[in-house]
N, C-alpha and C. Protein backbone atom coordinates (compact mmCIF):
# COMPACT_ATOMS: atom_id res chain seq x y z
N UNK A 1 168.94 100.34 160.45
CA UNK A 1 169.14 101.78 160.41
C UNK A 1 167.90 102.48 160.96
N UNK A 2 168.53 103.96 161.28
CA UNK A 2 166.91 104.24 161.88
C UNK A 2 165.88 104.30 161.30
N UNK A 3 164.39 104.20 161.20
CA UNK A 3 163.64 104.80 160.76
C UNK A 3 163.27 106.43 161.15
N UNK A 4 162.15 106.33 160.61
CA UNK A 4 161.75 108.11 160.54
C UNK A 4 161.24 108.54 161.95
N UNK A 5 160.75 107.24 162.76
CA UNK A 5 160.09 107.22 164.11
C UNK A 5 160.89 108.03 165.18
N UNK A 6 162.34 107.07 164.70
CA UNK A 6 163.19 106.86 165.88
C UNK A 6 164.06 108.42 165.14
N UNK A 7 164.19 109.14 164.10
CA UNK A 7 164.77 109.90 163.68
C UNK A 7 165.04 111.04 164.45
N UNK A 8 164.50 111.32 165.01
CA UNK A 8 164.76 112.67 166.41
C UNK A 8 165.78 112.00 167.74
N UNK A 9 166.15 111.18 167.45
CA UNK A 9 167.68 110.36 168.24
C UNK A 9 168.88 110.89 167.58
N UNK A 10 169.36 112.01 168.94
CA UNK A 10 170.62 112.61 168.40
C UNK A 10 171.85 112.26 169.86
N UNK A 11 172.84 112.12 168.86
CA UNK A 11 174.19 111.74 169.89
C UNK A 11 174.62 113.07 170.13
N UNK A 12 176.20 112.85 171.15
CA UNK A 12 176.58 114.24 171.30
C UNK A 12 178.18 113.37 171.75
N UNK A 13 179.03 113.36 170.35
CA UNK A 13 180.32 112.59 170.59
C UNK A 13 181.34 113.79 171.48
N UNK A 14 182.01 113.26 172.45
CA UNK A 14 182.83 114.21 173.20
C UNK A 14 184.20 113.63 173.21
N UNK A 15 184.99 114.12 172.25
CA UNK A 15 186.20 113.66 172.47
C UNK A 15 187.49 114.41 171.69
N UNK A 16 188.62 114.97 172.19
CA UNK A 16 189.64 115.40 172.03
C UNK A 16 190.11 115.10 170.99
N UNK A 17 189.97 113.89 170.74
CA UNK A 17 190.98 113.14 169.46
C UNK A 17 190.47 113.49 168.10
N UNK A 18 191.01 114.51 167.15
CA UNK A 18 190.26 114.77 166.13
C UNK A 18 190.52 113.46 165.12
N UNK A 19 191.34 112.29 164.88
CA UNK A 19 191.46 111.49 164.37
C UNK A 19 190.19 110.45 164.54
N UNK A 20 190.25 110.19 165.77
CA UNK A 20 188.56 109.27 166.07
C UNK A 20 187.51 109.95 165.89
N UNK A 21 187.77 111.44 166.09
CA UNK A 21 186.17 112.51 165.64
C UNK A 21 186.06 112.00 164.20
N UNK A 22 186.86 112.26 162.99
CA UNK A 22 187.11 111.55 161.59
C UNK A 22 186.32 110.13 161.72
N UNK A 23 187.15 109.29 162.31
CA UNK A 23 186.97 107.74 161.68
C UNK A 23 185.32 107.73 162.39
N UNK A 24 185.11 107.93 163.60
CA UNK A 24 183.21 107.98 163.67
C UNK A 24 182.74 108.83 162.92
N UNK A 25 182.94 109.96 162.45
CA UNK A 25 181.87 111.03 161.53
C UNK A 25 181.83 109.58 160.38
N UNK A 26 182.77 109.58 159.75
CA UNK A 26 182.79 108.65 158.14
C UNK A 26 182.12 107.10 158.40
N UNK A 27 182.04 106.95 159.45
CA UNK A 27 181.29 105.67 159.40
C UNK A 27 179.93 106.06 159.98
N UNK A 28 179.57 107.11 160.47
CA UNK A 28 178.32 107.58 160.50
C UNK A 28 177.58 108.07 158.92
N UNK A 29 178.70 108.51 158.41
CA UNK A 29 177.92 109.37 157.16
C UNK A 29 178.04 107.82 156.34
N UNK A 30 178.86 106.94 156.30
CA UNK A 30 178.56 105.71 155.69
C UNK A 30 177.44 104.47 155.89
N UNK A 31 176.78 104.94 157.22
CA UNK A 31 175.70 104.16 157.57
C UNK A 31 174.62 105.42 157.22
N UNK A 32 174.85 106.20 157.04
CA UNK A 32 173.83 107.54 156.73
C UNK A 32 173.50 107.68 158.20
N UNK A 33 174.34 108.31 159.21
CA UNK A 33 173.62 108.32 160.08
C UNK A 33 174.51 110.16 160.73
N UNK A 34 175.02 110.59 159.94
CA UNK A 34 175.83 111.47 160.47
C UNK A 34 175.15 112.90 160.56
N UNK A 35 173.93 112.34 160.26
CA UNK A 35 172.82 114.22 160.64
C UNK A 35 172.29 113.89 161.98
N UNK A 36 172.68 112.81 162.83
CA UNK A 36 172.46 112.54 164.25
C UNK A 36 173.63 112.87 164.95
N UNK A 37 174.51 113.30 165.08
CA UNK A 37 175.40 113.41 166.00
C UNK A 37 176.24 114.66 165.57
N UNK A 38 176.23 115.49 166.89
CA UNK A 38 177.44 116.28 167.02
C UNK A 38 178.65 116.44 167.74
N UNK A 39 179.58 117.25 167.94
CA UNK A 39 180.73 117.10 168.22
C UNK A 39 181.50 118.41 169.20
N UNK A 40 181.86 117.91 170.41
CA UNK A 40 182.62 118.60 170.83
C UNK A 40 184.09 118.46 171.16
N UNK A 41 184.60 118.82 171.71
CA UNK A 41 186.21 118.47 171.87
C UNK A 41 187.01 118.31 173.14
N UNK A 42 186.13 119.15 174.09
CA UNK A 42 186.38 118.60 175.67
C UNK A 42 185.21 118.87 176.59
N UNK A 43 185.23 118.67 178.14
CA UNK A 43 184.47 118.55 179.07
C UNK A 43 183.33 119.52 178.89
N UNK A 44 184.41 120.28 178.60
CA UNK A 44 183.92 121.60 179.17
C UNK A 44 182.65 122.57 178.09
N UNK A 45 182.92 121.89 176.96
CA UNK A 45 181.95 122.38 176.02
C UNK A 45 180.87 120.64 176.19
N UNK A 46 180.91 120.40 176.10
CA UNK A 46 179.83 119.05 176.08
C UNK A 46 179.27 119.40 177.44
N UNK A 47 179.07 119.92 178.37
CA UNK A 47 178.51 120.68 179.68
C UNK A 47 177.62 122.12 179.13
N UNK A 48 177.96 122.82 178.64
CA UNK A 48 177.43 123.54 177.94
C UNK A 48 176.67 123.46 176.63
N UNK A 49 176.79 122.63 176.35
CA UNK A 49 176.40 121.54 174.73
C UNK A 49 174.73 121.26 175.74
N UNK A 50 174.86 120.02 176.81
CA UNK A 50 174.11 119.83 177.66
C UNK A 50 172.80 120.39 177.90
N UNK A 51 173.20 121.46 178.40
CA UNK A 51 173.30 122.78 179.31
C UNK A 51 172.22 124.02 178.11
N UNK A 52 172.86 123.76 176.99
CA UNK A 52 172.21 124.15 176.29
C UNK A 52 172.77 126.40 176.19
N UNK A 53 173.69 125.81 176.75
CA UNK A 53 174.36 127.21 177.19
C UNK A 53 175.51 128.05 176.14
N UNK A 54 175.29 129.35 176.07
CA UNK A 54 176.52 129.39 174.87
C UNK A 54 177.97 129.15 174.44
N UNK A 55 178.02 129.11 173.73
CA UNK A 55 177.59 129.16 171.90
C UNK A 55 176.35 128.29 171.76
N UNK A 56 176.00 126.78 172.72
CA UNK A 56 175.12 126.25 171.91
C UNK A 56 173.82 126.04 172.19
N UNK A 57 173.19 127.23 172.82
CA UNK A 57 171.57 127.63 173.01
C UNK A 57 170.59 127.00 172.11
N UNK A 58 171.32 127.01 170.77
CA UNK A 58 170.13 126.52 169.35
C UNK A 58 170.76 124.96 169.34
N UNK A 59 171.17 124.42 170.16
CA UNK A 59 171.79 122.74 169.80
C UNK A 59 170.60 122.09 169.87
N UNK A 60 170.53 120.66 169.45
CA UNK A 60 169.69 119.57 169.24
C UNK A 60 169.97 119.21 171.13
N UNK A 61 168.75 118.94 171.36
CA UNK A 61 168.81 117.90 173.04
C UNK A 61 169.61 116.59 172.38
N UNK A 62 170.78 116.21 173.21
CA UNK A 62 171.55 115.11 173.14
C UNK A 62 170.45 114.17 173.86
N UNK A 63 170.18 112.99 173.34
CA UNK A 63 169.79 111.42 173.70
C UNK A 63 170.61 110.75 174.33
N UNK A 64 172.04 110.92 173.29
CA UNK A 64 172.85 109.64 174.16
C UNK A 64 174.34 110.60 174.03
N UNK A 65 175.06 110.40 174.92
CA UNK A 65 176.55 111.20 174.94
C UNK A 65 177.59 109.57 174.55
N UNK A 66 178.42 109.98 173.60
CA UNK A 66 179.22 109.24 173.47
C UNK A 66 180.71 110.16 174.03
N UNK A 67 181.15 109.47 175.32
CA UNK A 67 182.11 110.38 175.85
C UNK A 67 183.16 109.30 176.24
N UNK A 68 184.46 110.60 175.60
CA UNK A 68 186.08 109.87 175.99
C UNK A 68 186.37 110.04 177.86
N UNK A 69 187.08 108.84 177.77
CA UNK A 69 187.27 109.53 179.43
C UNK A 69 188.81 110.20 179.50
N UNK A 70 189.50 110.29 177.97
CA UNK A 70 190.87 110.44 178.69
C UNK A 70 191.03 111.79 177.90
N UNK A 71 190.66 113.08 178.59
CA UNK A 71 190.81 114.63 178.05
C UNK A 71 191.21 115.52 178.91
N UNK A 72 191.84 116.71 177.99
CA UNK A 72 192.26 117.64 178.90
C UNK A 72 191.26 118.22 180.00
N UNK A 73 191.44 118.98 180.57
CA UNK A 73 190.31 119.66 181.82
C UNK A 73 190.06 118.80 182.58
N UNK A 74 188.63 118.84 181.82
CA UNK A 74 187.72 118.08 182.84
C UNK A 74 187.96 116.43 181.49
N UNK A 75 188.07 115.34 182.64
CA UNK A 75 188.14 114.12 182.08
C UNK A 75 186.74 113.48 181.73
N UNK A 76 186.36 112.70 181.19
CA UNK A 76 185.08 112.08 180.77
C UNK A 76 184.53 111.37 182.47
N UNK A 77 185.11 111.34 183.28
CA UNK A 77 184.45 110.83 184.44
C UNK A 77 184.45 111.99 185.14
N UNK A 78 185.07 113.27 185.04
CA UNK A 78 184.28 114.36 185.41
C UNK A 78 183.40 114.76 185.09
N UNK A 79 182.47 114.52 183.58
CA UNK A 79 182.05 115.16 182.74
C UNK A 79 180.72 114.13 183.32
N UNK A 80 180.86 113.18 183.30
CA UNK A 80 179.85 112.08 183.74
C UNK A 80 179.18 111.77 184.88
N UNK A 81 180.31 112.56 186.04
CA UNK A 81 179.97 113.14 187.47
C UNK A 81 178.72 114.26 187.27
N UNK A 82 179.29 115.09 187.02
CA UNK A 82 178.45 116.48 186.45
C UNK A 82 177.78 116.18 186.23
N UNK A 83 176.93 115.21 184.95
CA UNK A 83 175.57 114.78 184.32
C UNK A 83 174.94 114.67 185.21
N UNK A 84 175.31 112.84 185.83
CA UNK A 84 174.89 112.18 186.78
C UNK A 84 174.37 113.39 187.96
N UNK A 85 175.06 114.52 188.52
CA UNK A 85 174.40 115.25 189.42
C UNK A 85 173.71 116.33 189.42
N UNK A 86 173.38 116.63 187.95
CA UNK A 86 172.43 117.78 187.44
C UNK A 86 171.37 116.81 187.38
N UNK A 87 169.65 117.59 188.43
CA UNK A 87 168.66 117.30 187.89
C UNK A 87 168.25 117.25 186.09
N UNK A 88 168.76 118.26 185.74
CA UNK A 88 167.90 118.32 184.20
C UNK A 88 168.60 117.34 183.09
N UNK A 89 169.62 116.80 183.56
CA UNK A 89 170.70 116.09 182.69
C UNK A 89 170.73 114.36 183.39
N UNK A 90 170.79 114.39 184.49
CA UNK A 90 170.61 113.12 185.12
C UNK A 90 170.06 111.55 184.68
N UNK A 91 169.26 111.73 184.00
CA UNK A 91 168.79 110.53 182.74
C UNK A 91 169.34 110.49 181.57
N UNK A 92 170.48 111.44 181.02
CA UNK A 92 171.06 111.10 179.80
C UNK A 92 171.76 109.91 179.75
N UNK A 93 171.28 109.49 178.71
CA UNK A 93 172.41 108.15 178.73
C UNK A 93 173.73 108.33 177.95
N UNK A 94 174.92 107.42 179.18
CA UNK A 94 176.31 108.20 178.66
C UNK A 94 176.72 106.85 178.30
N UNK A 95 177.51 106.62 176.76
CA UNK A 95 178.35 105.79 176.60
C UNK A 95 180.24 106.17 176.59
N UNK A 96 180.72 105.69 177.52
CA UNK A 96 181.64 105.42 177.19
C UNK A 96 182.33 104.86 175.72
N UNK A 97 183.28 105.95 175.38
CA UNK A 97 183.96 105.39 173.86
C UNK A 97 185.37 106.01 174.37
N UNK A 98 186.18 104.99 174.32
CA UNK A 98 187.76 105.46 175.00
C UNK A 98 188.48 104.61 174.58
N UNK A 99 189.69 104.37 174.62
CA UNK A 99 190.74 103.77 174.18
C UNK A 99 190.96 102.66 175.05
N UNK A 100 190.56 102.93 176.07
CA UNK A 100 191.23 101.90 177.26
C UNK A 100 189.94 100.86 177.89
N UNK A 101 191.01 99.82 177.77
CA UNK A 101 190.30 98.70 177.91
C UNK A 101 190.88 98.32 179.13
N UNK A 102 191.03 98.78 180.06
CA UNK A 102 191.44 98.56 181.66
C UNK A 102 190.16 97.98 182.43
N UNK A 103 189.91 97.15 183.64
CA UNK A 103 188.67 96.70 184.22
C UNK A 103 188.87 97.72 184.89
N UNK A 104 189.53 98.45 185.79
CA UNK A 104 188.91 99.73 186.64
C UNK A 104 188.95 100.62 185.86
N UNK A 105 188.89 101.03 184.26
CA UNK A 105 188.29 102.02 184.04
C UNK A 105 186.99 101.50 184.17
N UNK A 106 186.44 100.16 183.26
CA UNK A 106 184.97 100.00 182.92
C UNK A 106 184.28 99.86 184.67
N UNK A 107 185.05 98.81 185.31
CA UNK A 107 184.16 99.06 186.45
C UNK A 107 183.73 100.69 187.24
N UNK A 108 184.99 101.77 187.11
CA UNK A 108 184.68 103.02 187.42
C UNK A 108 183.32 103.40 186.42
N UNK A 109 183.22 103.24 185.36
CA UNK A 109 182.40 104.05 184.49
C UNK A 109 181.18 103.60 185.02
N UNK A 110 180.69 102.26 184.83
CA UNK A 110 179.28 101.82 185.25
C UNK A 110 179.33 102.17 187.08
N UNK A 111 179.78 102.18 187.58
CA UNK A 111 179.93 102.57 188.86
C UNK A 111 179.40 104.15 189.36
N UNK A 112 180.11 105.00 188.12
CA UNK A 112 179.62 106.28 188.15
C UNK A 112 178.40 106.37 186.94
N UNK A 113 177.39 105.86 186.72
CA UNK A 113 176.86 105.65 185.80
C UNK A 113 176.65 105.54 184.85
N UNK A 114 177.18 105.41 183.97
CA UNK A 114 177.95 105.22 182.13
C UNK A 114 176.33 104.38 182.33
N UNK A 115 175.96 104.12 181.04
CA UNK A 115 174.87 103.25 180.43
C UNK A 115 175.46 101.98 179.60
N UNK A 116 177.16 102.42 179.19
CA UNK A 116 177.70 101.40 178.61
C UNK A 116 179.16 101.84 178.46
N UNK A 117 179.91 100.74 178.23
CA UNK A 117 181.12 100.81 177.71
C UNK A 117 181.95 100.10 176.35
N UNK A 118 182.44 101.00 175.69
CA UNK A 118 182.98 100.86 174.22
C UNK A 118 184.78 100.76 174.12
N UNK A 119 185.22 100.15 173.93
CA UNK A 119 186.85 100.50 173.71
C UNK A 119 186.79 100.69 172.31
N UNK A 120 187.40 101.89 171.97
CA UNK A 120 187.87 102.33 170.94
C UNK A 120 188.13 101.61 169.56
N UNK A 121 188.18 101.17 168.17
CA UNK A 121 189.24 100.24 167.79
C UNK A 121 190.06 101.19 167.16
N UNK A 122 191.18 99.94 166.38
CA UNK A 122 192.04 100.46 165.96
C UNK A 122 192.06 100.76 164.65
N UNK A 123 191.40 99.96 164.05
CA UNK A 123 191.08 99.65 162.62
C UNK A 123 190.21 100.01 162.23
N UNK A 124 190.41 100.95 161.42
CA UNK A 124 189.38 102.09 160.60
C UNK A 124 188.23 101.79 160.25
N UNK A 125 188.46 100.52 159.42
CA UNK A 125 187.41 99.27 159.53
C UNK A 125 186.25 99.23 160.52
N UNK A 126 186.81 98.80 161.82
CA UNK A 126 186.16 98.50 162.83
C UNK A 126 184.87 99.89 163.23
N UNK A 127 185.33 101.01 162.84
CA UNK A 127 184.31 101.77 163.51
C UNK A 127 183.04 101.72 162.80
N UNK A 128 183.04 100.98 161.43
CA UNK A 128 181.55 101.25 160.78
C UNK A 128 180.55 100.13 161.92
N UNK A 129 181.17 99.13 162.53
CA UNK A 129 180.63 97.47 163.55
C UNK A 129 179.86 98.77 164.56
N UNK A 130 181.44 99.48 164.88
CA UNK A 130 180.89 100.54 166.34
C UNK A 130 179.42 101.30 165.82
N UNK A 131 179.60 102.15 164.85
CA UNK A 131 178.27 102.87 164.59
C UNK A 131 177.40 102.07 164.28
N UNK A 132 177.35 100.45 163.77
CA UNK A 132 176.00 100.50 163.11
C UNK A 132 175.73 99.66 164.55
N UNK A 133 176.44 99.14 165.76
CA UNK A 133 175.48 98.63 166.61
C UNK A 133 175.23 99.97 167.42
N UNK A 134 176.04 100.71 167.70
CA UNK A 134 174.96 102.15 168.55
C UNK A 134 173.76 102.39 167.35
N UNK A 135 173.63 102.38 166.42
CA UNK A 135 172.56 102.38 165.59
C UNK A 135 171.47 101.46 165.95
N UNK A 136 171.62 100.28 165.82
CA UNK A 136 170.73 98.97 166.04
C UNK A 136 170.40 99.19 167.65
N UNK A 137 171.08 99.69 168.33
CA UNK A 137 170.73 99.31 169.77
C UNK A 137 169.98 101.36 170.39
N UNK A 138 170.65 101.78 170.37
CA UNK A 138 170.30 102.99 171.15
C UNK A 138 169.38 104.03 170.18
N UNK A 139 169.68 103.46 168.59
CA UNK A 139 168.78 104.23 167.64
C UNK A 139 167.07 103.99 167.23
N UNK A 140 167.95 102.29 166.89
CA UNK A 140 166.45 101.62 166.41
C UNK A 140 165.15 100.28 167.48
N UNK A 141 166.46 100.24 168.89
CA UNK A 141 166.09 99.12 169.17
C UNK A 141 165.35 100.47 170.79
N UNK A 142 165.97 100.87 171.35
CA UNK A 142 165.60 101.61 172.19
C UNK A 142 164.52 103.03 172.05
N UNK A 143 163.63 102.59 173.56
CA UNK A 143 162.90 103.26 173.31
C UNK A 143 162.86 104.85 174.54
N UNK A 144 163.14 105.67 173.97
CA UNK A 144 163.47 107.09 174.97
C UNK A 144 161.87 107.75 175.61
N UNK A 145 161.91 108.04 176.44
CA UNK A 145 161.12 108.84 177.09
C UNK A 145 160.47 110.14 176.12
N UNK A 146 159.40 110.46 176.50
CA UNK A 146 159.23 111.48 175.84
C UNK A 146 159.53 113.16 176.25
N UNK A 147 159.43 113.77 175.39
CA UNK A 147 160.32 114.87 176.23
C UNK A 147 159.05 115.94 176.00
């Protein structure tokens, strides 16, 4: 789990599905990790989330984006385009978290620069495995730039 070091490591989950927004919040707040991550619901606010633009001027700087690719608007590989081509956003690291376990989605994602890829599970169960290795790996094991 994190320590106090690594404690200024905040996510920024982007995804439509308020059912998976649920099953990751509860296995975040069950690893105690759910005062790290916030939540948007499509492209188009996680750009502005970013962006730092309103409504969310006073937001935490996102570390790592955990983004769906399958949403209304703008899709998570639009959203990942965009990053990838903003100077000030360009080093965020984006994980893929989506449902689909297709090889041309994952090869598209790392292709357009994803930092990683996650398929979704199904089992309610399964998401505490998902949070506590983004925990172990991007929380406690990785080391971020300074800002």
């Amino acid at each position: 789990m994190a320590d106090e070091g690594q404690g200024s490591v905040h996510m920024l989950l982007v995804d439509d599905e308020p059912l998976d927004v649920r099953m990751m919040l509860r296995a975040a707040k069950k690893l105690k990790l759910d005062n790290h991550i916030a939540t948007v619901e499509n492209g188009e606010a996680a750009l502005k989330y970013l962006r730092r633009e309103p409504p969310y001027e006073d937001a935490r700087a996102a570390d790592l984006v955990l983004l769906d690719l399958n949403m209304p608007g703008l899709t998570g590989y639009d959203v990942l385009a965009r990053i990838k081509a903003d100077p000030e956003l360009e080093n965020t690291r984006v994980v893929i978290l989506t449902s689909s376990s297709a090889d041309a989605d994952v090869l598209k994602s790392y292709a357009e620069g994803a930092s990683a890829f996650i398929t979704k599970p199904f089992d309610p169960a399964d998401w505490i495995q998902i949070v506590d290795a983004l925990d172990e790996f991007w929380i406690s094991l990785v080391r971020y730039p300074p800002t």
